[in-house]
PDB file of N, CA and C in Angstrom:
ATOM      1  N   UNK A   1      -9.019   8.095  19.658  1.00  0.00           N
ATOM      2  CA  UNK A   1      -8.349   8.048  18.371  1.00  0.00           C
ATOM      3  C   UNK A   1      -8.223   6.595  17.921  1.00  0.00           C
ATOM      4  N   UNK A   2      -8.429   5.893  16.284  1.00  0.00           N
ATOM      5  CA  UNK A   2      -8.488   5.659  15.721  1.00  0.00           C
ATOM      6  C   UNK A   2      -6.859   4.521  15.985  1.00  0.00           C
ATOM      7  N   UNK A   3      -6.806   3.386  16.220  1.00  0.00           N
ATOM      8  CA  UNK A   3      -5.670   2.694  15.831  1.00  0.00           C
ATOM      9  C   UNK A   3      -5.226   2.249  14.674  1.00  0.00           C
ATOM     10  N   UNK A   4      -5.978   2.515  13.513  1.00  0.00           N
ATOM     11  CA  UNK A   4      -6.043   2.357  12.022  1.00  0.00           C
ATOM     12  C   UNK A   4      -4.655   2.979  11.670  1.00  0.00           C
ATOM     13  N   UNK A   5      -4.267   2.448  10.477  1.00  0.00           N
ATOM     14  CA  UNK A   5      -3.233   2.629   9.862  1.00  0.00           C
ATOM     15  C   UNK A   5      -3.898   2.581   8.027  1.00  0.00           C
ATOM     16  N   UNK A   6      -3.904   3.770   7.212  1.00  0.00           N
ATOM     17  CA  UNK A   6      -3.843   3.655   5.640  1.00  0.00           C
ATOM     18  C   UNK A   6      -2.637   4.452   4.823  1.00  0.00           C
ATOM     19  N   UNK A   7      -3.006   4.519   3.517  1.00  0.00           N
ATOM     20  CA  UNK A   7      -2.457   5.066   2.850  1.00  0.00           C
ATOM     21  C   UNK A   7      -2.718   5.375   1.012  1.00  0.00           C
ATOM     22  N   UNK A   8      -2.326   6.190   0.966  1.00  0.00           N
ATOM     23  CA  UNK A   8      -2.461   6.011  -0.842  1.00  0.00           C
ATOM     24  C   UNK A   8      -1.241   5.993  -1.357  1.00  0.00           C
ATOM     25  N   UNK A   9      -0.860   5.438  -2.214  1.00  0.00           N
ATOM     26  CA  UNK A   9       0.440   5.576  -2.851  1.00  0.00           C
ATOM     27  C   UNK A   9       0.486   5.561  -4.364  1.00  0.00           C
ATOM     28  N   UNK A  10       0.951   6.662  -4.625  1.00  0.00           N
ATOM     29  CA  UNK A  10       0.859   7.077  -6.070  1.00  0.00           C
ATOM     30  C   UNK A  10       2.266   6.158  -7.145  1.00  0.00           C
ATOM     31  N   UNK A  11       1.975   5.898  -7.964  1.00  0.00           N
ATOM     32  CA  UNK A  11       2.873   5.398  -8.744  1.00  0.00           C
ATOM     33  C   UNK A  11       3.253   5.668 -10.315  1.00  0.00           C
ATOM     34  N   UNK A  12       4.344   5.718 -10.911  1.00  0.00           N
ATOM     35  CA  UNK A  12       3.759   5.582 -12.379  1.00  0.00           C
ATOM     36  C   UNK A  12       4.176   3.863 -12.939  1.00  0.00           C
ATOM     37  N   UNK A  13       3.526   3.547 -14.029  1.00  0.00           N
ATOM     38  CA  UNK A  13       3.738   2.311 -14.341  1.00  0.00           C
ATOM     39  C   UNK A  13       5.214   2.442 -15.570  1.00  0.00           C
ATOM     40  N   UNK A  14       5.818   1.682 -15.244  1.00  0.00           N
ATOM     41  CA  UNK A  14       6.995   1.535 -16.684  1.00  0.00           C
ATOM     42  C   UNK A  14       6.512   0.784 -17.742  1.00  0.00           C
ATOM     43  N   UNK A  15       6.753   1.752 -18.897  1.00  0.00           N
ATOM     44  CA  UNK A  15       6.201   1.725 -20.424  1.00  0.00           C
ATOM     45  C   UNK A  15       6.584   0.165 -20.386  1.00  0.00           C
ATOM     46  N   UNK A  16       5.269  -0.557 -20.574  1.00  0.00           N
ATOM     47  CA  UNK A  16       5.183  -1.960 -21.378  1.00  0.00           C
ATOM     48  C   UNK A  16       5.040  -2.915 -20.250  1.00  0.00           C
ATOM     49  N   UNK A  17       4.784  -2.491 -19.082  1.00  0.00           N
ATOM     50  CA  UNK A  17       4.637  -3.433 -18.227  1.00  0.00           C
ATOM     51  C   UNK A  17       3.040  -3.503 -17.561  1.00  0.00           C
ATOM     52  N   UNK A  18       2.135  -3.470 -18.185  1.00  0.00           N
ATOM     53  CA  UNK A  18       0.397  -3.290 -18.422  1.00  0.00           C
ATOM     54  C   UNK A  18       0.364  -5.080 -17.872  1.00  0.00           C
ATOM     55  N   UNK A  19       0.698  -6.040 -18.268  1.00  0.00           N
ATOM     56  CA  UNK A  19       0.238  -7.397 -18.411  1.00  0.00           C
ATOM     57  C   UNK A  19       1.137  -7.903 -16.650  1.00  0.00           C
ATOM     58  N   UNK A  20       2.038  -7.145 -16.584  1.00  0.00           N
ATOM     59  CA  UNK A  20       2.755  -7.447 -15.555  1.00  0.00           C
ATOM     60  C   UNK A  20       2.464  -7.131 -14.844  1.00  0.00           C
ATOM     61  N   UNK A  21       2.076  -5.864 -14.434  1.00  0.00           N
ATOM     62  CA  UNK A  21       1.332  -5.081 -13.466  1.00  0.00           C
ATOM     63  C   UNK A  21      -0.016  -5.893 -12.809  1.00  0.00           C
ATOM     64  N   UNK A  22      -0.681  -6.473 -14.087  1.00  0.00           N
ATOM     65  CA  UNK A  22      -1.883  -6.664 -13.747  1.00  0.00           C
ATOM     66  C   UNK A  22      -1.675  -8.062 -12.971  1.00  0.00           C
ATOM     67  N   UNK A  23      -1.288  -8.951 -13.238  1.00  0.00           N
ATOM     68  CA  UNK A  23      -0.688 -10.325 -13.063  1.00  0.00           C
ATOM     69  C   UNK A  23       0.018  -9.885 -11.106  1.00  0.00           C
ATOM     70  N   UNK A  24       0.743  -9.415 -11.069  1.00  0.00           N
ATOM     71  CA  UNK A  24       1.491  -8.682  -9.870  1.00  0.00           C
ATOM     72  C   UNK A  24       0.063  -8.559  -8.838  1.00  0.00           C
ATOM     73  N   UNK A  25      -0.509  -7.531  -9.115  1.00  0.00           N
ATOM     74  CA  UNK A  25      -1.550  -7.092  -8.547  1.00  0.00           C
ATOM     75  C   UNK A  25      -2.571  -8.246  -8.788  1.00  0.00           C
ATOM     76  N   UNK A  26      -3.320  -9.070  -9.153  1.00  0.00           N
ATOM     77  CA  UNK A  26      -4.029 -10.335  -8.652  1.00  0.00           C
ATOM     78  C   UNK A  26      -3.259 -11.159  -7.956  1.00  0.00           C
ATOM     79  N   UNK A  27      -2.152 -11.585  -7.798  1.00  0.00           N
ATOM     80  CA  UNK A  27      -1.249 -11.867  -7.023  1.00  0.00           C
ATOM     81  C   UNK A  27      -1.610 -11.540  -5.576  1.00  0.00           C
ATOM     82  N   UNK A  28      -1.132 -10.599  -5.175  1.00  0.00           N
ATOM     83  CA  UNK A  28      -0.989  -9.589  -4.007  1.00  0.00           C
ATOM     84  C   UNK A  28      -2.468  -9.589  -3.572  1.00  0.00           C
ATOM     85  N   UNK A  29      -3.060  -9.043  -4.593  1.00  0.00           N
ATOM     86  CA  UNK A  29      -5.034  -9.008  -4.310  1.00  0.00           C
ATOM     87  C   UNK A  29      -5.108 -10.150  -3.080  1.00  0.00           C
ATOM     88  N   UNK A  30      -5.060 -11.764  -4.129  1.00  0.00           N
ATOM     89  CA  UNK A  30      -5.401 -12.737  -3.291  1.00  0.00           C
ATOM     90  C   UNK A  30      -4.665 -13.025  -1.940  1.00  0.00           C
ATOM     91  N   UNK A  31      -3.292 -12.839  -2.148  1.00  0.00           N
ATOM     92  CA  UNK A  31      -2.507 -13.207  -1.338  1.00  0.00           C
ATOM     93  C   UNK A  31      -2.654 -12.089   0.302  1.00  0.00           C
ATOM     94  N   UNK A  32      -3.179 -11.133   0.217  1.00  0.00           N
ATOM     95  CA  UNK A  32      -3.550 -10.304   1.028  1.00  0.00           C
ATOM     96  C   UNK A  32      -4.703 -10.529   1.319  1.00  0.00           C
ATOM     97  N   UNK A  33      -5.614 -10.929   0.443  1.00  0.00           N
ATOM     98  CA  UNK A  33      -7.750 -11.121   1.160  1.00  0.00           C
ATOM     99  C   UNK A  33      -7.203 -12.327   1.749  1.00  0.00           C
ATOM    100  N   UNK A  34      -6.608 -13.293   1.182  1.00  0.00           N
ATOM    101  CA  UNK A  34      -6.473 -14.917   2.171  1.00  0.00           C
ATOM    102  C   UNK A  34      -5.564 -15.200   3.250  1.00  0.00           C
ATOM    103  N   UNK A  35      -4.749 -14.132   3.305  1.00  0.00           N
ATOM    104  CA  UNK A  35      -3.876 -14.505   4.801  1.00  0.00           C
ATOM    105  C   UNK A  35      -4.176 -12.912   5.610  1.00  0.00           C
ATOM    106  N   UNK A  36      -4.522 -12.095   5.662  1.00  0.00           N
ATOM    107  CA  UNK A  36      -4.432 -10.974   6.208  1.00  0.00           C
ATOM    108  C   UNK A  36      -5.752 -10.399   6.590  1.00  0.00           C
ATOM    109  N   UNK A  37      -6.236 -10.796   7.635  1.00  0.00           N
ATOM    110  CA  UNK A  37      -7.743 -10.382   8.329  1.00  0.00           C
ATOM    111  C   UNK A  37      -7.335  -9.194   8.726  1.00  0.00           C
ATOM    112  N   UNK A  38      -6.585  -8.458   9.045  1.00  0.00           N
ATOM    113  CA  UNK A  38      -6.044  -7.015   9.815  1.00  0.00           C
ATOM    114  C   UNK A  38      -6.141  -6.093   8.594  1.00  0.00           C
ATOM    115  N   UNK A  39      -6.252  -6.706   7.049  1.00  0.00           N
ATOM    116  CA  UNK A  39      -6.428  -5.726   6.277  1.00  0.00           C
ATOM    117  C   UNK A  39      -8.056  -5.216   5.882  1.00  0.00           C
ATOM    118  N   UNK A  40      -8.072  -4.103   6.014  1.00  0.00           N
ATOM    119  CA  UNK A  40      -9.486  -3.733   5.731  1.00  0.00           C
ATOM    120  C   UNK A  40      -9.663  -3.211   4.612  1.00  0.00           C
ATOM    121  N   UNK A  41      -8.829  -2.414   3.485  1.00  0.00           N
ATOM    122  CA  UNK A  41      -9.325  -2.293   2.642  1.00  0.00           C
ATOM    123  C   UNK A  41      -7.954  -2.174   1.699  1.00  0.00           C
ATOM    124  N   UNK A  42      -7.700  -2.967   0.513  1.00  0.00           N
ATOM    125  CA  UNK A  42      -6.817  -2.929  -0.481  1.00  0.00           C
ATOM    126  C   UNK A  42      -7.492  -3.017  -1.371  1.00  0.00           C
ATOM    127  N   UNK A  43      -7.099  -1.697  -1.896  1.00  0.00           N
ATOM    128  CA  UNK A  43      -7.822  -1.467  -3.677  1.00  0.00           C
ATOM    129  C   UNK A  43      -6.649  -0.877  -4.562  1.00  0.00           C
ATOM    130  N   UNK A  44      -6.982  -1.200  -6.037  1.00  0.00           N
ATOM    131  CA  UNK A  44      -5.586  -1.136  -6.682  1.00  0.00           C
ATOM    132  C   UNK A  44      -6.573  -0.400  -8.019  1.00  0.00           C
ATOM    133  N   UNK A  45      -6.225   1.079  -8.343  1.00  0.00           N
ATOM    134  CA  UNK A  45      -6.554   1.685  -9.711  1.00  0.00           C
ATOM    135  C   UNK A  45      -5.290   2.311 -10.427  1.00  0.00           C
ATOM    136  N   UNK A  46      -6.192   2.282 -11.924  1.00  0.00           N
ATOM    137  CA  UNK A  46      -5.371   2.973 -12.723  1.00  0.00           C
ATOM    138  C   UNK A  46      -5.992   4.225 -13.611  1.00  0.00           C
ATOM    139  N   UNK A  47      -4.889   5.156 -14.274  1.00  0.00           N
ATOM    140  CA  UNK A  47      -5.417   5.626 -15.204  1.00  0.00           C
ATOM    141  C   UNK A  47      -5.892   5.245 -16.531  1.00  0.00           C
ATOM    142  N   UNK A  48      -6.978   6.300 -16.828  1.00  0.00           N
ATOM    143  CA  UNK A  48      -7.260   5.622 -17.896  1.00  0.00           C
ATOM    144  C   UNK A  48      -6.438   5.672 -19.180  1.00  0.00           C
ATOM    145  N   UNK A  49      -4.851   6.441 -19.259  1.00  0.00           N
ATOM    146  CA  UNK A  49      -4.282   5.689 -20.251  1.00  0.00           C
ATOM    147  C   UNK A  49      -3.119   4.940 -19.718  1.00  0.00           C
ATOM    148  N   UNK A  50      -3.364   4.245 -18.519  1.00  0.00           N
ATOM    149  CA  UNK A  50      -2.308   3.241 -17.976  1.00  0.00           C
ATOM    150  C   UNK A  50      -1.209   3.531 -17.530  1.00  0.00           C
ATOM    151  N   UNK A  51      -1.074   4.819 -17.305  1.00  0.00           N
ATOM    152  CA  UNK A  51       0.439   5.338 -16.996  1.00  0.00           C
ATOM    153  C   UNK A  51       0.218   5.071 -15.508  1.00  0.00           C
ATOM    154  N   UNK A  52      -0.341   5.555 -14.831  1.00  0.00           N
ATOM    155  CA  UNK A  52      -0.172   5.739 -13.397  1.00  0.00           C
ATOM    156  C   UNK A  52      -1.175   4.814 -12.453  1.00  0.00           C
ATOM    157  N   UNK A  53      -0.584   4.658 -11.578  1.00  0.00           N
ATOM    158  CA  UNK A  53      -1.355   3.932 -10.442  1.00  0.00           C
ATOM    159  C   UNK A  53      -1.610   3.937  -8.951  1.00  0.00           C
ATOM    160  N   UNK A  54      -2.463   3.841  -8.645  1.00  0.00           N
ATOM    161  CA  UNK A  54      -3.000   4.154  -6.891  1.00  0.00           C
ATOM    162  C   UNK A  54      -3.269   3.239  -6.219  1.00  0.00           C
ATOM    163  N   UNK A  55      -2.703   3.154  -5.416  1.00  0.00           N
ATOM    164  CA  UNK A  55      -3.476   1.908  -4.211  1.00  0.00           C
ATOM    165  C   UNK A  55      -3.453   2.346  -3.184  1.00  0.00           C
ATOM    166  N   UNK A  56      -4.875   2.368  -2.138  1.00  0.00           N
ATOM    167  CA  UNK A  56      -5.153   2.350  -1.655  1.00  0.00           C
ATOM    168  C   UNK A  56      -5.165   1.197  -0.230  1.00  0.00           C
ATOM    169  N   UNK A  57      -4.620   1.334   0.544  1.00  0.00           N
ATOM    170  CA  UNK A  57      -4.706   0.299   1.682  1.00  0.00           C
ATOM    171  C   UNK A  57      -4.900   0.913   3.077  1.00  0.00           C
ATOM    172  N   UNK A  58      -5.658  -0.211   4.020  1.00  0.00           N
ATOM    173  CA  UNK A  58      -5.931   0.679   5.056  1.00  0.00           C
ATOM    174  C   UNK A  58      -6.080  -0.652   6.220  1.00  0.00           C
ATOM    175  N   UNK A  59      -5.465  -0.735   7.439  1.00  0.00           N
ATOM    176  CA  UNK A  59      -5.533  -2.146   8.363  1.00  0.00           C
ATOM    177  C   UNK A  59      -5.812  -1.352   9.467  1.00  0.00           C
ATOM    178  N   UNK A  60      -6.145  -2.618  10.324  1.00  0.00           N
ATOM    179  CA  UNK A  60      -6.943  -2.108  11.415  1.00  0.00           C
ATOM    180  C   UNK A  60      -5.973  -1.845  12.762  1.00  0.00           C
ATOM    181  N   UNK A  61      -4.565  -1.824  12.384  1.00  0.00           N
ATOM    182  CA  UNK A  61      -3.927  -1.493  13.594  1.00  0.00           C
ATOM    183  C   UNK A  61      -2.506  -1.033  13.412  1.00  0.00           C
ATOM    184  N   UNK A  62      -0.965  -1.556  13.971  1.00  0.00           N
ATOM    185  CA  UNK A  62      -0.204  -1.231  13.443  1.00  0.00           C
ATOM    186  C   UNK A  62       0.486  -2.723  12.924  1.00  0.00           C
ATOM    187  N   UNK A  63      -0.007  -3.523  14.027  1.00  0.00           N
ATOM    188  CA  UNK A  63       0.747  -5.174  14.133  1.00  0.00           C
ATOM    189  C   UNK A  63      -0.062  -5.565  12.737  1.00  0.00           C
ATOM    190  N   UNK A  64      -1.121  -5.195  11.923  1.00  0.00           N
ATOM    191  CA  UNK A  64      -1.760  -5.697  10.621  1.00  0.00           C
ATOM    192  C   UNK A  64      -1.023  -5.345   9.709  1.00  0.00           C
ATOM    193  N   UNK A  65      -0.852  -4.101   9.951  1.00  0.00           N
ATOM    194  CA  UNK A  65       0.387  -3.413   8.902  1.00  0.00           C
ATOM    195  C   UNK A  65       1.478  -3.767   8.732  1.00  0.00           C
ATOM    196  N   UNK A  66       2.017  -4.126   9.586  1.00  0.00           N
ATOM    197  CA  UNK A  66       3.320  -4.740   9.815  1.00  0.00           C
ATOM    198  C   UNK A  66       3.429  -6.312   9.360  1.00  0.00           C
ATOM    199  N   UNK A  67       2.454  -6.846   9.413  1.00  0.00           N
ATOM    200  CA  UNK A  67       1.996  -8.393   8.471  1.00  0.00           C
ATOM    201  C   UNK A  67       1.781  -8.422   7.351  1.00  0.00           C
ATOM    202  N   UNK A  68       1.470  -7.113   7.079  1.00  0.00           N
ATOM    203  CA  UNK A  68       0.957  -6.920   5.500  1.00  0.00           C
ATOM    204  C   UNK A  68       2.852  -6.585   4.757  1.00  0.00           C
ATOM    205  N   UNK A  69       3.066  -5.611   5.709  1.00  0.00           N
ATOM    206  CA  UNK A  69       4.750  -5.399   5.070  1.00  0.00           C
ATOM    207  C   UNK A  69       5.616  -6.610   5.027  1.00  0.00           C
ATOM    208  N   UNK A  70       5.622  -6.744   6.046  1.00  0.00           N
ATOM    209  CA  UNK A  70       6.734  -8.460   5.874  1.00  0.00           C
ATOM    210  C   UNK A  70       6.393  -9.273   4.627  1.00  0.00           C
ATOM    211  N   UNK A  71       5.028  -9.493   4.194  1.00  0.00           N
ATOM    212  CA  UNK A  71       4.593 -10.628   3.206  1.00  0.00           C
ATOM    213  C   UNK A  71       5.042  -9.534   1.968  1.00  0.00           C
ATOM    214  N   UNK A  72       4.677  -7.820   1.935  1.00  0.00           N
ATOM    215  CA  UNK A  72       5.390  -7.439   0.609  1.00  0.00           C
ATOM    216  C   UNK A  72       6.465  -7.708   0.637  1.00  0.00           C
ATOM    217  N   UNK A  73       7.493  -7.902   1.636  1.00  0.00           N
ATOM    218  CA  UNK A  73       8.682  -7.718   1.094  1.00  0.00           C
ATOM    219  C   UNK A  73       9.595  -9.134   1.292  1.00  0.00           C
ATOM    220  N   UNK A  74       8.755  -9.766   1.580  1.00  0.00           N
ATOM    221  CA  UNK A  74       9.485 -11.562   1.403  1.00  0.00           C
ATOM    222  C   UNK A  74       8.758 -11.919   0.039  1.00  0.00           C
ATOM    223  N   UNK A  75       7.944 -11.090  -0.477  1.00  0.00           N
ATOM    224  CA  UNK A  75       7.328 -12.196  -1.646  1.00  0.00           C
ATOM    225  C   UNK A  75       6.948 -11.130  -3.203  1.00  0.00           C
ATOM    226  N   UNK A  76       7.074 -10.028  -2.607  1.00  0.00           N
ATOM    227  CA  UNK A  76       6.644  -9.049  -3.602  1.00  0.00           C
ATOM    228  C   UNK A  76       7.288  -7.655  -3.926  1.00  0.00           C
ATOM    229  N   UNK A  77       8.132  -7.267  -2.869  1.00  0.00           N
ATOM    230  CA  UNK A  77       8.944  -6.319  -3.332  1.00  0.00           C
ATOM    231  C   UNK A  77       9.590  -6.355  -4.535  1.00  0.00           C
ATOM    232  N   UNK A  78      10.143  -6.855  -5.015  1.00  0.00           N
ATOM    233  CA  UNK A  78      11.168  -7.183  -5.947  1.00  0.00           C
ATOM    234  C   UNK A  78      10.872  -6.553  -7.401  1.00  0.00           C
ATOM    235  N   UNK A  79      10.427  -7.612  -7.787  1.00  0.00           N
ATOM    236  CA  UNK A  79       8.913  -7.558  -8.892  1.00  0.00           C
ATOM    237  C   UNK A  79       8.034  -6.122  -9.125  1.00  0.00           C
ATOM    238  N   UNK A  80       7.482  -5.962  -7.581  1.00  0.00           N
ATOM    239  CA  UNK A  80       7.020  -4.525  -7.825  1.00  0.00           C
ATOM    240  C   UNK A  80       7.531  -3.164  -8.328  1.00  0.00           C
ATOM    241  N   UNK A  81       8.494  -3.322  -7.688  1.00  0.00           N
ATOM    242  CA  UNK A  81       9.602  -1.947  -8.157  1.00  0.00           C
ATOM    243  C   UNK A  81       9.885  -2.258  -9.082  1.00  0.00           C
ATOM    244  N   UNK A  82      10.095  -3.281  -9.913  1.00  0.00           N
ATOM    245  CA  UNK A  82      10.793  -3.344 -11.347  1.00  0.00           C
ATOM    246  C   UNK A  82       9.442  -2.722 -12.095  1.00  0.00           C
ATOM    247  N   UNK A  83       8.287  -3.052 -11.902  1.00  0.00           N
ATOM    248  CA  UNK A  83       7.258  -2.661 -12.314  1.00  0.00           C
ATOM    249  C   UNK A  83       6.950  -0.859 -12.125  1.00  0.00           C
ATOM    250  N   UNK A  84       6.609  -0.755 -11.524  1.00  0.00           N
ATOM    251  CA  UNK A  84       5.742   0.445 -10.540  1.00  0.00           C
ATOM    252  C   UNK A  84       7.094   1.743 -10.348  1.00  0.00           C
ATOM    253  N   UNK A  85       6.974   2.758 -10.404  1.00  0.00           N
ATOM    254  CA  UNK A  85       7.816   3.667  -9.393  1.00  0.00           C
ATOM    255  C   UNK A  85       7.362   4.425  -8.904  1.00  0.00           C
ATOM    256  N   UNK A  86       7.137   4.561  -7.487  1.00  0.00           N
ATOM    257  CA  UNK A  86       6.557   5.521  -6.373  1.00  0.00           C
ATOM    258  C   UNK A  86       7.178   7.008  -6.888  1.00  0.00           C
ATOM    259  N   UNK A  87       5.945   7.458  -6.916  1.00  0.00           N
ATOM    260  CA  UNK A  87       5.502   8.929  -6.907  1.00  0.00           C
ATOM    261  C   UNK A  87       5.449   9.835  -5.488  1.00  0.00           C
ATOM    262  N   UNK A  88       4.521   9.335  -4.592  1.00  0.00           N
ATOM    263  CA  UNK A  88       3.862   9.911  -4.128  1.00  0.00           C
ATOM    264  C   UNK A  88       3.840   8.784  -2.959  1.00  0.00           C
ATOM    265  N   UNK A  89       3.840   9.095  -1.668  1.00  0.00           N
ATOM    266  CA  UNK A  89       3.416   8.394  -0.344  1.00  0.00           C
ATOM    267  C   UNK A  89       2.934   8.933   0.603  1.00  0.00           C
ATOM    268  N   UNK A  90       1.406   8.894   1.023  1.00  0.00           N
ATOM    269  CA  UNK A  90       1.024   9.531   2.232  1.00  0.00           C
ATOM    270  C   UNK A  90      -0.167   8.862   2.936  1.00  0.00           C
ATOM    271  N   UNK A  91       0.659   8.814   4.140  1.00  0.00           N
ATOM    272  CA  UNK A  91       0.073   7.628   5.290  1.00  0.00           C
ATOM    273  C   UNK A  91      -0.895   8.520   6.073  1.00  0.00           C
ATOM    274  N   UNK A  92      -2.133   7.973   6.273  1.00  0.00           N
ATOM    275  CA  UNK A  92      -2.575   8.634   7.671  1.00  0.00           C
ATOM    276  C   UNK A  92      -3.200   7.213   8.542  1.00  0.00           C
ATOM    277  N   UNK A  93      -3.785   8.287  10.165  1.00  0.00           N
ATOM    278  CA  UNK A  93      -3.971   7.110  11.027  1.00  0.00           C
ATOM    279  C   UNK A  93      -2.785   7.351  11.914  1.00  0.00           C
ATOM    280  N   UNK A  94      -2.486   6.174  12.649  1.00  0.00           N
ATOM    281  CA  UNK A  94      -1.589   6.231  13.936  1.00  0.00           C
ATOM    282  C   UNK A  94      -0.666   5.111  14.048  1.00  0.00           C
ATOM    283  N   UNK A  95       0.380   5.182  12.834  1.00  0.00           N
ATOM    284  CA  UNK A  95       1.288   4.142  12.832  1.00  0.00           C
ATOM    285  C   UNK A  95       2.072   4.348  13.889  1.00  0.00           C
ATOM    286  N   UNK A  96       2.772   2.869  14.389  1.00  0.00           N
ATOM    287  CA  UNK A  96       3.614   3.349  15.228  1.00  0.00           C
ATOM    288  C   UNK A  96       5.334   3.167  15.004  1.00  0.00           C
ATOM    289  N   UNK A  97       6.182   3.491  15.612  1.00  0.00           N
ATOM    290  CA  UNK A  97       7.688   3.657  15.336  1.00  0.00           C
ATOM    291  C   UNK A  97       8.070   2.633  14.218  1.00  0.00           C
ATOM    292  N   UNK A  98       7.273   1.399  14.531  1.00  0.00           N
ATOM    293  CA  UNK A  98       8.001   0.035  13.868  1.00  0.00           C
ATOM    294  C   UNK A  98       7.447  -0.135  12.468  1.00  0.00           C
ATOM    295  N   UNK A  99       6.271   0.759  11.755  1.00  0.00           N
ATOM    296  CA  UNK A  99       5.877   0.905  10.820  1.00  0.00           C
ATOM    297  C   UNK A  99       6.463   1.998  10.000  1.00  0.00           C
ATOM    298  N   UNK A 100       6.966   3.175  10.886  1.00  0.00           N
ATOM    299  CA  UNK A 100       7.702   4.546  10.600  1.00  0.00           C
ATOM    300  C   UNK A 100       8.759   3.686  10.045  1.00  0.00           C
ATOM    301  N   UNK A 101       9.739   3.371  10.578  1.00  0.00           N
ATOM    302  CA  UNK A 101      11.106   2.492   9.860  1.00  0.00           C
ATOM    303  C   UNK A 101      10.574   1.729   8.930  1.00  0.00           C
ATOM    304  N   UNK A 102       9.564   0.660   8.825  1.00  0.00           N
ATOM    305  CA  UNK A 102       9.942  -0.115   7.559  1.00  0.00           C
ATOM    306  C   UNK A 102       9.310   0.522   6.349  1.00  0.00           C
ATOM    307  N   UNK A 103       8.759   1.656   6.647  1.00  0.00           N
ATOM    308  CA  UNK A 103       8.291   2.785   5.516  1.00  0.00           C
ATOM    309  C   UNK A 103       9.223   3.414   5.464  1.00  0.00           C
ATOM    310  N   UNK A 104      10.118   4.015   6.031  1.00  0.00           N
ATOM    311  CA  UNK A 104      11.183   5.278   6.026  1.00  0.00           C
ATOM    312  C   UNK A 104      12.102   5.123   4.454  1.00  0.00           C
ATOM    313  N   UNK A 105      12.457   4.073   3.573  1.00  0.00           N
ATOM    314  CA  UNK A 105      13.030   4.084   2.044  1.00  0.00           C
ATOM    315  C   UNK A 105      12.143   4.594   0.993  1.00  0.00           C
ATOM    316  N   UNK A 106      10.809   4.615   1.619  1.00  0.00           N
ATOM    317  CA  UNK A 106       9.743   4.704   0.561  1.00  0.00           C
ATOM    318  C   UNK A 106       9.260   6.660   0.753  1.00  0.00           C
ATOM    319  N   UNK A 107       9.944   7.147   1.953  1.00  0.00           N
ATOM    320  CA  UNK A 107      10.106   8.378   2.045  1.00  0.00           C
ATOM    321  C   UNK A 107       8.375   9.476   2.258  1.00  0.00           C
ATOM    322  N   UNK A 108       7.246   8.498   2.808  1.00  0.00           N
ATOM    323  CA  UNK A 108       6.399   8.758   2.962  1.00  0.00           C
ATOM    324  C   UNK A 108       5.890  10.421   3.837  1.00  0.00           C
ATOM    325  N   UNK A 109       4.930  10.497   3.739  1.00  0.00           N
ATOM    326  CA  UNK A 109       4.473  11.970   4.160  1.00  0.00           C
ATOM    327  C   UNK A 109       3.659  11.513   5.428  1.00  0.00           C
ATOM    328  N   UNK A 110       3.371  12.119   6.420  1.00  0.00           N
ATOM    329  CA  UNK A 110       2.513  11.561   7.485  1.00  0.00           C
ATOM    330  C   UNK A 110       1.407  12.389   7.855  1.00  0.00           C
ATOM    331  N   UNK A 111       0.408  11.972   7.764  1.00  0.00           N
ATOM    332  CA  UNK A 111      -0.873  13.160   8.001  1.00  0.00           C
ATOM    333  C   UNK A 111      -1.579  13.102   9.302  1.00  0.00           C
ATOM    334  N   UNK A 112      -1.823  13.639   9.992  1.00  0.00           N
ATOM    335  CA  UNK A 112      -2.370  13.742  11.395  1.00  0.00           C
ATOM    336  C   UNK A 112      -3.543  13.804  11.003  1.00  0.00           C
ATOM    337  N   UNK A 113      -4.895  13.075  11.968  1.00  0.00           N
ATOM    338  CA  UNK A 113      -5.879  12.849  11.745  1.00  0.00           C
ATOM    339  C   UNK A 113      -6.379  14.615  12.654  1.00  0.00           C
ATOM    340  N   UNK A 114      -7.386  15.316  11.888  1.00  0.00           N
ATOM    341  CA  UNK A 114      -7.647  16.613  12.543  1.00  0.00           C
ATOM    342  C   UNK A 114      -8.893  16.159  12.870  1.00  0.00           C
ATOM    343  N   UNK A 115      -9.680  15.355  12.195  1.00  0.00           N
ATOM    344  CA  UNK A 115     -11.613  15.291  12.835  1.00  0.00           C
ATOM    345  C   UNK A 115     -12.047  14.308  11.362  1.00  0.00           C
ATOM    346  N   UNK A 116     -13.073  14.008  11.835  1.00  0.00           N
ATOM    347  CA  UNK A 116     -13.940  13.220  10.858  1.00  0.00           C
ATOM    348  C   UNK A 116     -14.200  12.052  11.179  1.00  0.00           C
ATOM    349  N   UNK A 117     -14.774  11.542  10.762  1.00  0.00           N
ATOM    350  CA  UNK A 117     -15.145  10.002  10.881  1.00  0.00           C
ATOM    351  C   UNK A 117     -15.102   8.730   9.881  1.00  0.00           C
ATOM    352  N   UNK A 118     -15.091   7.583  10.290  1.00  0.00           N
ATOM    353  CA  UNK A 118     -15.053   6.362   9.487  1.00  0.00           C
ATOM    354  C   UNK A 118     -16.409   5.513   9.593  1.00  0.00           C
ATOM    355  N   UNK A 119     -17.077   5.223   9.238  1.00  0.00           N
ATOM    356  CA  UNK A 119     -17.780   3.596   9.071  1.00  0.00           C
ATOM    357  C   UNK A 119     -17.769   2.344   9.105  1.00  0.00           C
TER     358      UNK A 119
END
């Protein structure tokens, strides 16, 4: 099994915050490709009439994840939630206890890996 840790997280955006959002998210973009080698894949979409948003993230262990959380929430929590409001949270992969807690406010869903493969 797979020591990977992802997720999707659904959001909607608050009316009028399009320029903020976007600004937020190049932010985070860079600040995650330049300090965070444990992350393997952060991607950030929207709909196409801007209401809602998905991101996608996925690290290669639990200690990546856990580097990736500390830097959201010393530098980017704040901001985000004023922006963004979680919809939707569902993790799969094999987080462990110390990732369970600093996700546990965000009230996530946990999916057990049944079969398949990665690349």
């Amino acid at each position: 099994m797979s020591d990977q840790v992802s997720w999707m997280l659904e959001l909607e955006l608050h009316a009028g915050r399009a320029d903020a959002l976007r600004d937020l998210m190049t932010e985070m973009v860079n600040a995650t490709k330049t300090n965070e080698a444990g992350t393997l894949d952060y991607e950030w979409s929207t709909s196409a009439d801007g209401k809602q948003c998905h991101i996608f993230e996925r690290y290669v262990d639990s200690a990546a994840t856990l580097t990736h959380l500390g830097t959201f929430g010393e530098r980017f929590a704040g901001r985000f939630l004023e922006i963004l409001k979680p919809v939707r949270f569902v993790v799969y992969g094999s987080p462990n206890a110390a990732v369970r807690d600093a996700l546990a406010a965000f009230n996530p869903v946990y999916m057990q890996t049944l079969g398949g493969f990665s690349r």
